[in-house]
Protein backbone atom coordinates (compact mmCIF):
# COMPACT_ATOMS: atom_id res chain seq x y z
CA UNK A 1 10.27 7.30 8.14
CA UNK A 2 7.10 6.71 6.56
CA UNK A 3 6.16 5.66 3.18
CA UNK A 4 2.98 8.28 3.17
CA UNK A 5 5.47 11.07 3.30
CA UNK A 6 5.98 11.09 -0.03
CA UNK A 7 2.64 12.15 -0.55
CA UNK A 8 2.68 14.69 2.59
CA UNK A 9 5.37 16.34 0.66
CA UNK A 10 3.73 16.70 -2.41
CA UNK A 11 0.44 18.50 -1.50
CA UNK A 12 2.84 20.67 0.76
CA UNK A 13 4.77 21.68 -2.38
CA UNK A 14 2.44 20.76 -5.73
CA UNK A 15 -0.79 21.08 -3.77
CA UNK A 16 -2.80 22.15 -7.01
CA UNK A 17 -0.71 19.94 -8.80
CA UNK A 18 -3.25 16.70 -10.51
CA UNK A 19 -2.30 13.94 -8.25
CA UNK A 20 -5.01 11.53 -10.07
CA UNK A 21 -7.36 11.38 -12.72
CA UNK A 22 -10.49 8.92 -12.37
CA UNK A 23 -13.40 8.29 -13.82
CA UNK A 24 -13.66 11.62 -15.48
CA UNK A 25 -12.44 13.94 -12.52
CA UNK A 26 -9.00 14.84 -11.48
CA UNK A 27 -8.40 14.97 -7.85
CA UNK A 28 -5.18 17.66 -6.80
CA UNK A 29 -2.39 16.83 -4.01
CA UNK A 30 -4.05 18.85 -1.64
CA UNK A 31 -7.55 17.15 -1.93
CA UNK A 32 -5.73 13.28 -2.10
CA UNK A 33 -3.81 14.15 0.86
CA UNK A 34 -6.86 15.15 2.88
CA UNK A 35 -8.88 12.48 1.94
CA UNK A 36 -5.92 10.17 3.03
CA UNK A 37 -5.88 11.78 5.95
CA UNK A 38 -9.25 11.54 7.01
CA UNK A 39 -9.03 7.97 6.24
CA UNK A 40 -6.23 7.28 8.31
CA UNK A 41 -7.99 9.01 11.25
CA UNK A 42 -11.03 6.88 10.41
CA UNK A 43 -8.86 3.95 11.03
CA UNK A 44 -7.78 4.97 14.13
CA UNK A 45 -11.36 5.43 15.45
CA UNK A 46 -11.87 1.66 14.37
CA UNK A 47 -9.13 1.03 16.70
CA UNK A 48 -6.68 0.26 13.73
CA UNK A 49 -3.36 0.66 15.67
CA UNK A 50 0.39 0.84 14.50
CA UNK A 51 1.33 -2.55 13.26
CA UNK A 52 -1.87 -3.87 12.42
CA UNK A 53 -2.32 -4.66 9.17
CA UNK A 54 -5.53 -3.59 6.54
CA UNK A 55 -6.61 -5.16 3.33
CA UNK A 56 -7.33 -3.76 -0.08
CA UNK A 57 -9.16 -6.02 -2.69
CA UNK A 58 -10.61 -3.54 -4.82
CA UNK A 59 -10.08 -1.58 -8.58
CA UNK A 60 -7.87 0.56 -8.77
CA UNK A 61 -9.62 4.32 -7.55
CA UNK A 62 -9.09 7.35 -6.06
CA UNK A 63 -10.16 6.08 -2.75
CA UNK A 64 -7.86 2.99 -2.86
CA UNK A 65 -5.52 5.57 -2.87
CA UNK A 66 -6.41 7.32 0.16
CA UNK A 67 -7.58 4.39 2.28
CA UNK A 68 -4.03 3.28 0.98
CA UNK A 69 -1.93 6.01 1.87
CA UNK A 70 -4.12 6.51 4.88
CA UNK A 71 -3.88 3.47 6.74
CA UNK A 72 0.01 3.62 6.29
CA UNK A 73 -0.45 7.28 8.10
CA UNK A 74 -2.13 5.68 11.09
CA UNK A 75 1.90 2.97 10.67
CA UNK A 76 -0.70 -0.04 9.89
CA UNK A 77 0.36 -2.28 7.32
CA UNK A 78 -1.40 -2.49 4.03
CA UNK A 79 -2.09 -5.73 2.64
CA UNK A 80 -2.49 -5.80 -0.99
CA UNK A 81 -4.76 -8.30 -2.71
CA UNK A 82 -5.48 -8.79 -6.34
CA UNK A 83 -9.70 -8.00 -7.12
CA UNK A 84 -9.70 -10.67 -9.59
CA UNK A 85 -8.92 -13.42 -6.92
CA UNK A 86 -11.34 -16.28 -6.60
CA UNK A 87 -13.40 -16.28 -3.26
CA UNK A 88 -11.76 -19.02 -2.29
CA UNK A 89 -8.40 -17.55 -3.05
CA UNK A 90 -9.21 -14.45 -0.92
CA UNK A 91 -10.57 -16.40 1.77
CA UNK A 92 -6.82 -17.98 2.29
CA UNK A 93 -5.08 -14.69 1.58
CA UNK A 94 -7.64 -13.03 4.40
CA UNK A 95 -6.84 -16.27 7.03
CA UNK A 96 -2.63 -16.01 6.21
CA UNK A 97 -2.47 -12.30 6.44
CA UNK A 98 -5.13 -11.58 9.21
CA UNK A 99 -5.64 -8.31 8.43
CA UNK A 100 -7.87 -6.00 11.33
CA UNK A 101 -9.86 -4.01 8.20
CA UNK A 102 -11.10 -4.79 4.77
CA UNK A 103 -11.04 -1.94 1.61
CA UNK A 104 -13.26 -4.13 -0.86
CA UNK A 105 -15.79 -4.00 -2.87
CA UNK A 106 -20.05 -5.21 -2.23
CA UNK A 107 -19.73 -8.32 -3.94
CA UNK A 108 -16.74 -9.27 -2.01
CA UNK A 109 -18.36 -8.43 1.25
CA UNK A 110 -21.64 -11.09 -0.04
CA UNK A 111 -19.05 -13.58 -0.82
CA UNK A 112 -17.42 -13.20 2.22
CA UNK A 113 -20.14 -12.63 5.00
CA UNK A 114 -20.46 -16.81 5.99
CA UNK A 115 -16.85 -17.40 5.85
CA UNK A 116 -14.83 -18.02 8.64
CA UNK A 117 -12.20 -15.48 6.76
CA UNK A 118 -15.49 -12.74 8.08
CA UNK A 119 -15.61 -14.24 11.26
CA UNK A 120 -11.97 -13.43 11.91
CA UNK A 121 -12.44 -9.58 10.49
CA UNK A 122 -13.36 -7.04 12.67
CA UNK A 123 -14.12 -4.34 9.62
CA UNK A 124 -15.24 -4.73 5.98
CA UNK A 125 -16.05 -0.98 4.19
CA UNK A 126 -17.09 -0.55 1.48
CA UNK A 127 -20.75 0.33 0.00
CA UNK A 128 -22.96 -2.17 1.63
CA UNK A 129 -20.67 -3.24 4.43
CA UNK A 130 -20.40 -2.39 7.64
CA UNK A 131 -19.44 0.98 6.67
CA UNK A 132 -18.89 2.79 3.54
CA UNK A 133 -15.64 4.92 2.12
CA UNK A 134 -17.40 7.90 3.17
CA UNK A 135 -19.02 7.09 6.51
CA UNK A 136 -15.37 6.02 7.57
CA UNK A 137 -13.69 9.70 6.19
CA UNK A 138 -16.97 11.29 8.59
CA UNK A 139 -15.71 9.50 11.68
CA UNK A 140 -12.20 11.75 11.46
CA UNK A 141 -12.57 14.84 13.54
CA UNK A 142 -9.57 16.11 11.27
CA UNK A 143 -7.01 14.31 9.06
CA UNK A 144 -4.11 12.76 10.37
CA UNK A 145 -0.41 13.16 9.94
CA UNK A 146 2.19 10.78 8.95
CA UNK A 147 3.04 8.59 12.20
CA UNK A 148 6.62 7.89 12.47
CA UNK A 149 7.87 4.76 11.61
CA UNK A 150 11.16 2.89 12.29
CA UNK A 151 12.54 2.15 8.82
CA UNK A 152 12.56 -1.40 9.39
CA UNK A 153 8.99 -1.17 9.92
CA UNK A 154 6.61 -3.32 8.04
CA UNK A 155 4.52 -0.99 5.38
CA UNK A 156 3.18 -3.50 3.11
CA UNK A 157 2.16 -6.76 2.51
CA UNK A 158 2.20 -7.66 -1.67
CA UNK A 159 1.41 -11.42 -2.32
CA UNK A 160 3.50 -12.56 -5.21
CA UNK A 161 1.64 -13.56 -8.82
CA UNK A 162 1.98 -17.76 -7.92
CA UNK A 163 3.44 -18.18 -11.58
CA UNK A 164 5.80 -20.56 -10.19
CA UNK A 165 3.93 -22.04 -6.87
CA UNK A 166 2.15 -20.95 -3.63
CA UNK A 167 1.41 -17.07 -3.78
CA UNK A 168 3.80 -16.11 -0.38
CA UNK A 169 3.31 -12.64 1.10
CA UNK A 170 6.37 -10.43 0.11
CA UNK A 171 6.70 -8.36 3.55
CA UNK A 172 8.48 -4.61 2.41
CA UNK A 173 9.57 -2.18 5.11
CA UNK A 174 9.34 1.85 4.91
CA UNK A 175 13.11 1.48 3.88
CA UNK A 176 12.23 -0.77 1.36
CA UNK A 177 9.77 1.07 -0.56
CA UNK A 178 10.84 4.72 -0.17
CA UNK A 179 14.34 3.61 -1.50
CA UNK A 180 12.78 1.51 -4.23
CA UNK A 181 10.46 4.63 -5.76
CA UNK A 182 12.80 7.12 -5.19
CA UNK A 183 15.09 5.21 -7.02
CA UNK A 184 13.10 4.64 -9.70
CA UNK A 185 12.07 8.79 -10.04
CA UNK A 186 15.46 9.19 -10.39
CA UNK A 187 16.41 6.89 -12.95
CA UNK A 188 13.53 7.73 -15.04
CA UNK A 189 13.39 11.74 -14.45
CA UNK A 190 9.92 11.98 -13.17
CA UNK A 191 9.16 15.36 -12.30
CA UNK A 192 5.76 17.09 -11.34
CA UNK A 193 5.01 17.63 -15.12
CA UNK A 194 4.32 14.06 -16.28
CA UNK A 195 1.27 12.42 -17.08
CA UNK A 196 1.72 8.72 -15.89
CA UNK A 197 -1.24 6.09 -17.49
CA UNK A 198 -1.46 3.11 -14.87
CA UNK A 199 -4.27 0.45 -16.15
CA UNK A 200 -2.35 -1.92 -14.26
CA UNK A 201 -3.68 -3.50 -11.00
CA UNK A 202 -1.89 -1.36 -7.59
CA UNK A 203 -1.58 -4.86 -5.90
CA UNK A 204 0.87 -5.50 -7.97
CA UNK A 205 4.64 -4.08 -7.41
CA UNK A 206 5.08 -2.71 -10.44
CA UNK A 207 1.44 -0.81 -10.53
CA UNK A 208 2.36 -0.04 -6.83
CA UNK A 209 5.64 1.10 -6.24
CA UNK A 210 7.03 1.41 -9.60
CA UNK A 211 4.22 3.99 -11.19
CA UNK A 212 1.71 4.45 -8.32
CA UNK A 213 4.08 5.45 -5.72
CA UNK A 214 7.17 7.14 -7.30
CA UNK A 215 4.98 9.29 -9.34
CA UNK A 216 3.27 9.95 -5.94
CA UNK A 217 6.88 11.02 -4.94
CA UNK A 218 7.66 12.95 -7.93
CA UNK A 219 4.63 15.41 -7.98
CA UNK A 220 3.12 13.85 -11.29
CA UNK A 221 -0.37 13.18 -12.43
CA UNK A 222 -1.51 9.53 -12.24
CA UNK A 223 -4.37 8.71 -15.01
CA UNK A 224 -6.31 5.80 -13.85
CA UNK A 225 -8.02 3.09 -16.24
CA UNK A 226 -9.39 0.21 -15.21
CA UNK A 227 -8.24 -2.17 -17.31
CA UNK A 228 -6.29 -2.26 -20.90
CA UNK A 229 -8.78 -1.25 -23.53
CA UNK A 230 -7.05 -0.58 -26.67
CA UNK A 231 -9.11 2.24 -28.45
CA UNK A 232 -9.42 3.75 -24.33
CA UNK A 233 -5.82 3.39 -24.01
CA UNK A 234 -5.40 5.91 -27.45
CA UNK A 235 -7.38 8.25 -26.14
CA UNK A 236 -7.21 8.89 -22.89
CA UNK A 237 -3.33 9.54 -24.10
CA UNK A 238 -4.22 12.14 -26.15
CA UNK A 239 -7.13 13.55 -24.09
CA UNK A 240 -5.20 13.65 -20.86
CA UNK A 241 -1.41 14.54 -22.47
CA UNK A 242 -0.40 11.70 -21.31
CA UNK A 243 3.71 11.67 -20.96
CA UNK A 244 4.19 8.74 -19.79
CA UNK A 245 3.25 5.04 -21.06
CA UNK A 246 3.88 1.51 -18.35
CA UNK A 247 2.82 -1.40 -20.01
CA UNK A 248 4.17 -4.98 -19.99
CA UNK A 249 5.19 -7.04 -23.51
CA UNK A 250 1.93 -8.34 -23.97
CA UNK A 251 0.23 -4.60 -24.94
CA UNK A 252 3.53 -3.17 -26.36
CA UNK A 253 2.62 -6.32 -29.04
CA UNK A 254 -0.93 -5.31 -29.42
CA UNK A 255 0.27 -1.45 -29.95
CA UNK A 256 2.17 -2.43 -32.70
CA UNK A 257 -0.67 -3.24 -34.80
CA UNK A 258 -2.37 0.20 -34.65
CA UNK A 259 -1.86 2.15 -37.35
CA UNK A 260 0.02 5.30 -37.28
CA UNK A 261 1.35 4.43 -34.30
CA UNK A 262 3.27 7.44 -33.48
CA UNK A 263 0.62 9.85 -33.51
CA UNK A 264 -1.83 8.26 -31.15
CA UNK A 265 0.80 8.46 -28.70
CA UNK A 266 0.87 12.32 -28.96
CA UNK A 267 2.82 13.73 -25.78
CA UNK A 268 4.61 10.86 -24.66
CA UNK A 269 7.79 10.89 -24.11
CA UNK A 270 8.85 7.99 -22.27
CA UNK A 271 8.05 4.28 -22.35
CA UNK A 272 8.80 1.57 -20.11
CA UNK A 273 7.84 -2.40 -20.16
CA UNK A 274 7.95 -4.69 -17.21
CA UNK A 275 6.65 -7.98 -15.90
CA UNK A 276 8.53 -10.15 -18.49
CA UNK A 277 11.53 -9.48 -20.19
CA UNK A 278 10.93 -8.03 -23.83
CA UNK A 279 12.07 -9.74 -27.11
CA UNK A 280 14.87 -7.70 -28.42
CA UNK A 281 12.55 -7.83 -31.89
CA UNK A 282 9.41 -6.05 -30.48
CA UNK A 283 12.26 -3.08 -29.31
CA UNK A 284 13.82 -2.54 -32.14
CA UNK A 285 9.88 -2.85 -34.11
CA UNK A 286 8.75 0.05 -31.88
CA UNK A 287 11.86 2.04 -31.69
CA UNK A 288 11.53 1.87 -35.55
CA UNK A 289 8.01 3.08 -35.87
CA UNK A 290 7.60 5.87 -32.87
CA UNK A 291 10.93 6.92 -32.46
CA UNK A 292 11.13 6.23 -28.64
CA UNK A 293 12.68 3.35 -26.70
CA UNK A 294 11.48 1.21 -24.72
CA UNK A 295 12.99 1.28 -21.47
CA UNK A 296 13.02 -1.69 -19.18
CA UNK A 297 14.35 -2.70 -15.77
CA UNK A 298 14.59 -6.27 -14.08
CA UNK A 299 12.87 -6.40 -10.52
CA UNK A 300 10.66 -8.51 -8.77
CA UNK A 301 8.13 -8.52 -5.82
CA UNK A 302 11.00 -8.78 -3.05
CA UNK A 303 12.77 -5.82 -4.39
CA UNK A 304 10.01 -3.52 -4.27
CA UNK A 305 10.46 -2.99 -7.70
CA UNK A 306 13.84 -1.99 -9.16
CA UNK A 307 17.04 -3.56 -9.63
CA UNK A 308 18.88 -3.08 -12.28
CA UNK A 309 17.48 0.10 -15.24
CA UNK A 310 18.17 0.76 -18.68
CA UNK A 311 19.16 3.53 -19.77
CA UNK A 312 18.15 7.05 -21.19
CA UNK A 313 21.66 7.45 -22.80
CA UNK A 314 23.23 3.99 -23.35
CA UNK A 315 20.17 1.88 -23.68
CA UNK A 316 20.93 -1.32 -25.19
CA UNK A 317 18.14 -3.35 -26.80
CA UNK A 318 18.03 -6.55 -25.20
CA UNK A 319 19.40 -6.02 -22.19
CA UNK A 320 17.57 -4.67 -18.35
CA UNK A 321 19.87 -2.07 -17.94
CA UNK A 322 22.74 -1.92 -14.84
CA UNK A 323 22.61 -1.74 -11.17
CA UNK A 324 20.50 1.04 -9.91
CA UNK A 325 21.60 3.41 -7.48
CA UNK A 326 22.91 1.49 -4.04
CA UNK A 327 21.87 -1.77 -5.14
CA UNK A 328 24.12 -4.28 -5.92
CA UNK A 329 23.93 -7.48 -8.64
CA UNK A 330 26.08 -10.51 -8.94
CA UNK A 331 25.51 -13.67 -10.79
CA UNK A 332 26.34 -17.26 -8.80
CA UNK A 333 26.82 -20.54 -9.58
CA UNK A 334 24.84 -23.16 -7.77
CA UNK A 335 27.62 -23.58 -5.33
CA UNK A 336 27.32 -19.56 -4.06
CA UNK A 337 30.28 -18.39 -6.02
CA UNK A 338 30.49 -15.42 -8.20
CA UNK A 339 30.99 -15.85 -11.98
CA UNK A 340 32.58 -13.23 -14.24
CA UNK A 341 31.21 -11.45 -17.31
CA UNK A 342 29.64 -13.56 -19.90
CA UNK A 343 29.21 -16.31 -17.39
CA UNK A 344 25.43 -17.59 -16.94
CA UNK A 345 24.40 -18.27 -13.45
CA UNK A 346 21.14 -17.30 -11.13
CA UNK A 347 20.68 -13.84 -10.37
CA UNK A 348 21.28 -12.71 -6.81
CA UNK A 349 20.70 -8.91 -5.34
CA UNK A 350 21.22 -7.09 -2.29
CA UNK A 351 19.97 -3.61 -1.41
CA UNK A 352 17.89 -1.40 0.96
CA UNK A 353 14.96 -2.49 -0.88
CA UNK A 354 15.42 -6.14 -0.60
CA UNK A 355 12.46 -7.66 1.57
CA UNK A 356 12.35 -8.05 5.18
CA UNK A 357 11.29 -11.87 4.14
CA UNK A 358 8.03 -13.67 3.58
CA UNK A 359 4.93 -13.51 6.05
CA UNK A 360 5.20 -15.96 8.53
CA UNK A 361 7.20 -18.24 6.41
CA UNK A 362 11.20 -18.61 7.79
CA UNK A 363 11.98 -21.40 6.02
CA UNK A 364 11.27 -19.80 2.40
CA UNK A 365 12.80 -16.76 3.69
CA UNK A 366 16.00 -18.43 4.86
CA UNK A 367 16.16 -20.18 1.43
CA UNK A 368 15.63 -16.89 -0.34
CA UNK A 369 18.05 -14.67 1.49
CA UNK A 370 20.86 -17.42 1.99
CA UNK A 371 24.38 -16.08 1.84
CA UNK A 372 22.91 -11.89 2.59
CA UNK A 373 22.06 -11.87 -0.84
CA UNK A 374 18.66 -12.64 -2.43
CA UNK A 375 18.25 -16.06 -4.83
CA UNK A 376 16.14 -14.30 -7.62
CA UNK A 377 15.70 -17.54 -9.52
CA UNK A 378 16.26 -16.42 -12.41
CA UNK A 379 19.11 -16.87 -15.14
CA UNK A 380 20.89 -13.66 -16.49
CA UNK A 381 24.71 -12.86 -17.10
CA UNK A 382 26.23 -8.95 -16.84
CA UNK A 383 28.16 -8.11 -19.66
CA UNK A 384 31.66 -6.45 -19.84
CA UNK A 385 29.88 -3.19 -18.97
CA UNK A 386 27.61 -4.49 -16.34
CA UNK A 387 24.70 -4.64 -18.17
CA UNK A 388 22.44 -7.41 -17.10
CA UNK A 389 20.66 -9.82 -19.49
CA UNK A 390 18.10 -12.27 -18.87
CA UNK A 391 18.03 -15.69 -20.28
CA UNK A 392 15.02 -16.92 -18.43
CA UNK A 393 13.49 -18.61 -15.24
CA UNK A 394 15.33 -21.51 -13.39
CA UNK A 395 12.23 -23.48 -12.74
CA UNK A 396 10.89 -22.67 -16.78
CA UNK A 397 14.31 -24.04 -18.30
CA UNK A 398 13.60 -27.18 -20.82
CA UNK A 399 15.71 -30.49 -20.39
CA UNK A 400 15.50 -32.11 -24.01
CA UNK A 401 17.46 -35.57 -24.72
CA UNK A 402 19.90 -34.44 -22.16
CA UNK A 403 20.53 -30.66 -23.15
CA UNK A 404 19.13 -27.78 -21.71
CA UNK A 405 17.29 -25.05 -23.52
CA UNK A 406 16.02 -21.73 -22.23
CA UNK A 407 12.93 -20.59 -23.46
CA UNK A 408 13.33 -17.10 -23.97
CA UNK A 409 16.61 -17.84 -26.73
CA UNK A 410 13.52 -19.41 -28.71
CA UNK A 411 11.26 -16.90 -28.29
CA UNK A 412 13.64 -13.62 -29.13
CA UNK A 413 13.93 -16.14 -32.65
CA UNK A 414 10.28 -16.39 -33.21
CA UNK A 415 9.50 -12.89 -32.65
CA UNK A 416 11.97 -12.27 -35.44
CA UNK A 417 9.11 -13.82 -37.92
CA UNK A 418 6.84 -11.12 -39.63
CA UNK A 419 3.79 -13.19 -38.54
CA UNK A 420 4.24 -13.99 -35.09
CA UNK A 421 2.26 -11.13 -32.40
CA UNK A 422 3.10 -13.33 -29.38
CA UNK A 423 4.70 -16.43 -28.47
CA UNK A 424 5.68 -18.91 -25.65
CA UNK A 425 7.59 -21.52 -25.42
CA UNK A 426 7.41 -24.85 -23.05
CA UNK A 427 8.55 -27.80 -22.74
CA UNK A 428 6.24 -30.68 -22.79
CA UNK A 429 6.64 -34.57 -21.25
CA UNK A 430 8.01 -37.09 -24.51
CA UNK A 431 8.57 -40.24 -24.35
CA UNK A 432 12.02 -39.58 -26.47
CA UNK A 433 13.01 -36.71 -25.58
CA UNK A 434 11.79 -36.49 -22.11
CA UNK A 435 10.89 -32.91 -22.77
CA UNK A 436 9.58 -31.55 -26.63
CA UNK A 437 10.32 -28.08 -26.96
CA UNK A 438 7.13 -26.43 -27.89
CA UNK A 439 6.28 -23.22 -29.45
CA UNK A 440 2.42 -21.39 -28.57
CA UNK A 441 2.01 -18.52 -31.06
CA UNK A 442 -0.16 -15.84 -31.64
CA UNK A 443 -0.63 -15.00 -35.50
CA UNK A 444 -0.85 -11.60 -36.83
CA UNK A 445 -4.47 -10.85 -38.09
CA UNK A 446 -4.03 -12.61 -41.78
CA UNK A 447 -1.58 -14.57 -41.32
CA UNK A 448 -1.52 -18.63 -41.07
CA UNK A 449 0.46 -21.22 -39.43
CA UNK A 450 3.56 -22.61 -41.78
CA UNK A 451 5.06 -25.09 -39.49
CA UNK A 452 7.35 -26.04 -42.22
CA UNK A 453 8.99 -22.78 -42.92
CA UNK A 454 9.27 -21.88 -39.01
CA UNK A 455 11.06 -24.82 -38.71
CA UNK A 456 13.48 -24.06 -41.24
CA UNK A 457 14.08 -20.38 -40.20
CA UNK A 458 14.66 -21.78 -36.46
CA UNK A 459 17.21 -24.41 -37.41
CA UNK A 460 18.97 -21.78 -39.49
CA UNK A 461 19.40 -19.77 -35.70
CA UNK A 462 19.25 -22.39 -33.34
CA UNK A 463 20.74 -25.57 -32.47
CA UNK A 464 18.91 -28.25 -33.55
CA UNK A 465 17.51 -29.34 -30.22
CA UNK A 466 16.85 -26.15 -29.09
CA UNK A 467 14.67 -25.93 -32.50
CA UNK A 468 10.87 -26.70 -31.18
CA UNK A 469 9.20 -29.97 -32.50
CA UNK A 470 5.93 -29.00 -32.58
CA UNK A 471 4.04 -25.16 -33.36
CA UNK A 472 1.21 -24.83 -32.52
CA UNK A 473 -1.57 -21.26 -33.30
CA UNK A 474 -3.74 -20.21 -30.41
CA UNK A 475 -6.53 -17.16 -29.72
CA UNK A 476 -3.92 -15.61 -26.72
CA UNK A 477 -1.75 -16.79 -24.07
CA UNK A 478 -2.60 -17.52 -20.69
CA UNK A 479 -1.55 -13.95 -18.69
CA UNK A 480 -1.26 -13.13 -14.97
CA UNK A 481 -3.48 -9.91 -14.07
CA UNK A 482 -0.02 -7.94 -14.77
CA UNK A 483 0.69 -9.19 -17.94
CA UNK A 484 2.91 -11.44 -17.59
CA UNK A 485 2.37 -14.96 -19.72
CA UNK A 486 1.41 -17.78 -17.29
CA UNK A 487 3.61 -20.89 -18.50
CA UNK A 488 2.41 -23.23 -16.06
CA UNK A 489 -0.98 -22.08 -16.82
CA UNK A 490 -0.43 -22.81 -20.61
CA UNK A 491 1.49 -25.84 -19.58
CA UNK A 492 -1.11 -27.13 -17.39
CA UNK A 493 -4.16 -26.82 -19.82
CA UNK A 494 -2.07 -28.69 -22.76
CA UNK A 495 -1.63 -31.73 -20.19
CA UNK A 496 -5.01 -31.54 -18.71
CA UNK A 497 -6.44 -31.78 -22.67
């Protein structure tokens, strides 16, 4: 088994099929699986072996797909690090990981050249560095096939977002992953005609396994951006017939606000939101003005991606959907036993595409896989048809006078306000209360701040100490390169003020 076989398989049956668009040129099966190919033979020449691991810290591009896909043809392990990392985080990324090669970018290389991170680096390429993209596809004498790989096999190395601590490197077999994407092609009926727009970063699972690699699997088209640019966004849709739209709450906020919303979306037909859990409000708002759903799943790092999905024909707003395919869900108490429907308790999954366990850290992975069944962390209860709802993070949870409030019940009240875009809410250290709850809100262009009257409207929905104390307006929220709102980050610059 091997991950790049997905890809093998396409270009042997969609060979002139687009694989990816970038930068203005599209790229078919047939051309990204010889340039992978080539690259993977490259790596072999370095003396990249089966087992070692590479690093990526680059854009997302055509040829971070092919040194990508390559290096897991020559069965090395591909370590996946965000580009917008600090020097200083990549420099302790680069020591835990110790990966043989380097896929990066020329200011990286600068930054790195006096560390001791360089030292312990045998291969840096990229333009500028010890060799280039190209000067390592000329040192294949032909492209290289899949290796074979034991399923337990390590294929990738992803490095989880830190919103909650430490980053700790999420280790995912061959098993893993294929089971993961072909799970979610399934589930979302990819086939080789979509048009998939990924702006968001490949280190991350969702841009990785979740629309990189099963549209890789499916035959589609990829269309590459580098970023989220709003007016971009609109027409590279409509230019490229795009069918398919990933984006995470955040931009699915900001969409809302363009006018004649359901045109600039042309061709799509399908619409999915991850990273966060999505306010009920925001989709019932879209649902209302394009007509389409917006389909969500709960997942996370260690599951390569999918757990549970939502469906095409009994989506229900609010909820991530049920158990997908072989994987399996249950909801525990703090004491390891499983509760029944309605019953709140932390999230726990087991599957084929749980994790093998965290790099070179058996304690963390001992706490996390306790009992055969991974500790997610987070709060959720499964309905009376097994449909899974999230009430929030453990570690985010609010203890005010006594009683605890989840954040998210807040937040799926505020979004119910015409002028709130965004929101977040945290709790903050009182002398009273021990905790305040605390609402952060974006306005809607025009709009102003009526403490007063969001008070009210709270109160009316809310117990009264769930109800925040204080509101406060801000530019944006704090936001992980995925999307995803940063509490502690938000948290952390109120206290530091």
């Amino acid at each position: 088994m091997n991950l790049a076989c997905n890809l093998e398989r396409s270009a042997l049956f969609l060979g002139h099929n687009l694989a990816v668009w970038d930068a203005g040129r599209g790229y078919d099966y047939a051309e990204l699986d010889r340039l992978a190919g080539l690259a993977g033979a490259g790596l072999k020449k370095l003396g990249i072996r089966p087992g070692d691991k590479v690093a990526l810290c680059a854009p997302n591009s055509v040829d971070w797909l092919a040194f990508y896909f390559g290096a897991l043809k020559a069965g090395a392990v591909a370590v996946t690090l965000s580009h917008l990392l600090s020097p200083r985080e990549l420099e302790l990324l680069l020591a835990h990981a110790r990966p043989r090669a380097l896929f990066t970018t020329g200011q990286r290389r600068a930054e790195l050249s006096a560390s001791q991170a360089r030292q312990d680096l045998p291969w840096i390429i990229c333009p500028e560095g010890d060799l280039d993209f190209n000067a390592l596809l000329q040192k294949a004498a032909a492209p290289l096939a899949a290796l074979e790989r034991d399923p337990q096999d390590p294929a990738c190395v992803l490095y989880t977002g830190g919103t909650t601590g430490a980053p700790k490197g999420v280790v995912l077999s061959h098993e893993n992953a294929v089971s993961a994407v072909l799970n979610v092609a399934h589930h979302e009926r990819s086939t080789h005609e979509d048009r998939a727009l990924c702006f968001l970063p490949f280190n991350h699972v969702f841009g990785q396994m979740h629309i990189m690699n099963a549209t890789v699997a499916s035959g589609g088209g990829l269309v590459l951006l580098p970023g989220f640019d709003l007016e971009r966004v609109l027409g590279v849709i409509a230019e490229q017939k795009v069918t398919k739209l990933y984006a995470v709450p955040t931009v699915y906020v900001r969409l809302l606000q363009v006018p004649d919303l359901k045109a600039g979306l042309a061709q799509v037909r399908y619409c999915f939101s991850a990273a966060a859990s999505m306010a009920r409000e925001v989709v019932l708002q879209w649902r209302q003005l394009t007509g389409l759903d917006i389909h969500e799943a709960y997942g996370m790092t260690e599951t390569a991606s999918l757990v549970t999905y939502n469906h095409y024909h009994r989506h229900k707003a609010g909820s991530v959907g049920t158990p997908a395919g072989s994987v399996e869900v249950c909801i525990q108490d703090a004491a390891g036993n499983s509760l029944p429907a309605g019953q709140e308790g932390e999230i726990c999954v087991r599957g084929r595409n749980v994790m093998q366990g965290y790099l070179d850290n058996p304690q963390a992975t001992a706490e996390a896989l306790k009992g055969g069944w991974l500790h997610s962390g987070d709060v959720g209860y499964l309905d009376e048809e097994g449909y899974l709802f999230i009430v929030d993070r453990l570690k985010d949870l609010i203890i005010s006078g006594g009683e605890n409030v989840y954040p998210r019940e807040v937040e799926e009240v505020l979004y119910q306000r015409a002028e709130v875009a965004e929101c977040s809410v945290i709790g903050l250290p009182d002398a009273e209360y021990g905790e305040r709850v605390t609402a952060y809100l974006v306005l809607k262009p025009g709009a102003e701040l009526d403490p007063a009257g969001l008070k009210a409207f709270c109160r009316e929905r809310l117990a009264s100490f769930k109800s925040p104390k204080e509101f406060v307006a801000v530019a944006s929220l704090p936001t992980s390169p995925a999307g995803k709102i940063l509490k502690r980050e938000l948290r952390r610059s109120v206290t530091q003020k």
